[in-house]
Protein backbone atom coordinates (compact mmCIF):
# COMPACT_ATOMS: atom_id res chain seq x y z
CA UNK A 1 0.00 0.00 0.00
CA UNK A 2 1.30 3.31 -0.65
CA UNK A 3 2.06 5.26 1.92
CA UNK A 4 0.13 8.53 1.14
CA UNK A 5 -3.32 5.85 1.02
CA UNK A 6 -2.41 4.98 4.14
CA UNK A 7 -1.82 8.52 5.59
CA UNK A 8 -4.93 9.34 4.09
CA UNK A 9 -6.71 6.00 5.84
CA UNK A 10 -5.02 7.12 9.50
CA UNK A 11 -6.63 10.73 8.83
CA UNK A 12 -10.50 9.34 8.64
CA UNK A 13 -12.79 9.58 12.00
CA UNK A 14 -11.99 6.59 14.07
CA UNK A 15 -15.76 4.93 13.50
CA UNK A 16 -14.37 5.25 9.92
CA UNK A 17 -11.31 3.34 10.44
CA UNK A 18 -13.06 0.70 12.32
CA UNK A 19 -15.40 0.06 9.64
CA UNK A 20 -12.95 -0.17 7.17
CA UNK A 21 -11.07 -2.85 8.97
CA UNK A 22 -13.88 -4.81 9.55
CA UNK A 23 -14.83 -4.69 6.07
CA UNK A 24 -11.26 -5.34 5.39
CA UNK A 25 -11.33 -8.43 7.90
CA UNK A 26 -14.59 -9.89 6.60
CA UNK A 27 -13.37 -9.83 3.11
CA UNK A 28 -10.70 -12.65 3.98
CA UNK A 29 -12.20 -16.36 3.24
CA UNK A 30 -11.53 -19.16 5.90
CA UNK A 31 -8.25 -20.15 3.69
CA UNK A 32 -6.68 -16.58 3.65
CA UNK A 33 -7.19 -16.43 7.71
CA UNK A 34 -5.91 -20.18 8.06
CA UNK A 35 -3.14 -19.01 6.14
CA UNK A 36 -2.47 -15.76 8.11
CA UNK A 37 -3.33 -17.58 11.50
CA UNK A 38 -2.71 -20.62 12.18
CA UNK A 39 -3.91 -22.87 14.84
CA UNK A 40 -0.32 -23.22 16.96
CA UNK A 41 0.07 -26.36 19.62
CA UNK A 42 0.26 -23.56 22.20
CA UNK A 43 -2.77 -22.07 21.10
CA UNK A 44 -4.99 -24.68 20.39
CA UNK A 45 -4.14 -25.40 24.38
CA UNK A 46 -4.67 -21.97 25.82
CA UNK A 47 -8.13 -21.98 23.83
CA UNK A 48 -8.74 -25.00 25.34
CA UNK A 49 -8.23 -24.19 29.39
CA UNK A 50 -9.87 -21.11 28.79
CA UNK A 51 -12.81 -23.00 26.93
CA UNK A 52 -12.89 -25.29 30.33
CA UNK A 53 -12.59 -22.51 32.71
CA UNK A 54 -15.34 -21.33 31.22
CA UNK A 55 -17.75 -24.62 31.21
CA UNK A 56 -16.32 -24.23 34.96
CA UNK A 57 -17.72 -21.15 36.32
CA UNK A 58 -19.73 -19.74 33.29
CA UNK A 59 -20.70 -16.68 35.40
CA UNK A 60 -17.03 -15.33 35.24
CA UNK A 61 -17.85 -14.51 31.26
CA UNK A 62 -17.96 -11.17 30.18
CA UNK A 63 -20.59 -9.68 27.76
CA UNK A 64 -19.24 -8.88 24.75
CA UNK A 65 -21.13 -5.02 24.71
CA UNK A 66 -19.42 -4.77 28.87
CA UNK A 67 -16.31 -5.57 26.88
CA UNK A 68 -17.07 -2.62 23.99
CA UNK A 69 -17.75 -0.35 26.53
CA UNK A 70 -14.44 -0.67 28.50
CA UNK A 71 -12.43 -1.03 25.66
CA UNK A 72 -14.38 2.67 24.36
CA UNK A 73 -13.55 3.77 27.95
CA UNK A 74 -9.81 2.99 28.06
CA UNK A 75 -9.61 5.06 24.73
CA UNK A 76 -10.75 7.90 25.56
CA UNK A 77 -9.02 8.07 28.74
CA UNK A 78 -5.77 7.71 26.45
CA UNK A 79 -6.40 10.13 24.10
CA UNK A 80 -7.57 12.72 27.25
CA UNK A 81 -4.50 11.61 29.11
CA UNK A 82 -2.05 12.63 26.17
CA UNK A 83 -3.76 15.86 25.64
């Protein structure tokens, strides 16, 4: 990618940006992530104990939208706290 597109990219409003790299994302098949990503040993056993911890104590998970929220949070507390 040229480095003025990307310039350009980093410039758009942040809901921008996070569309755009969810479209970008989406647009990768099952082969292309495989490909990017694969499935380590070491991963395939730390998905695994979390998976169990989980079946464990199901209560400890955390809702997905709590999870948006803080990560929002933690943002804009980054961006106020370099201002």
């Amino acid at each position: 990618m040229a480095s003025d597109t990307l310039e350009q990219l980093l410039k758009l409003p942040a809901s921008e940006r996070v569309g755009l790299a969810l479209a970008l994302w989406e647009s990768l098949d099952d082969a292309d992530r495989d490909a990017e990503f694969p499935m380590t040993a070491e991963l395939a056993e730390e998905l695994d104990r979390r998976w169990q911890e989980h079946l464990s104590d199901p209560g400890s998970a955390i809702p997905w939208e709590v999870v948006q929220q803080r990560l929002k949070g933690s943002s804009r507390r980054g961006v106020e706290e370099s201002a």
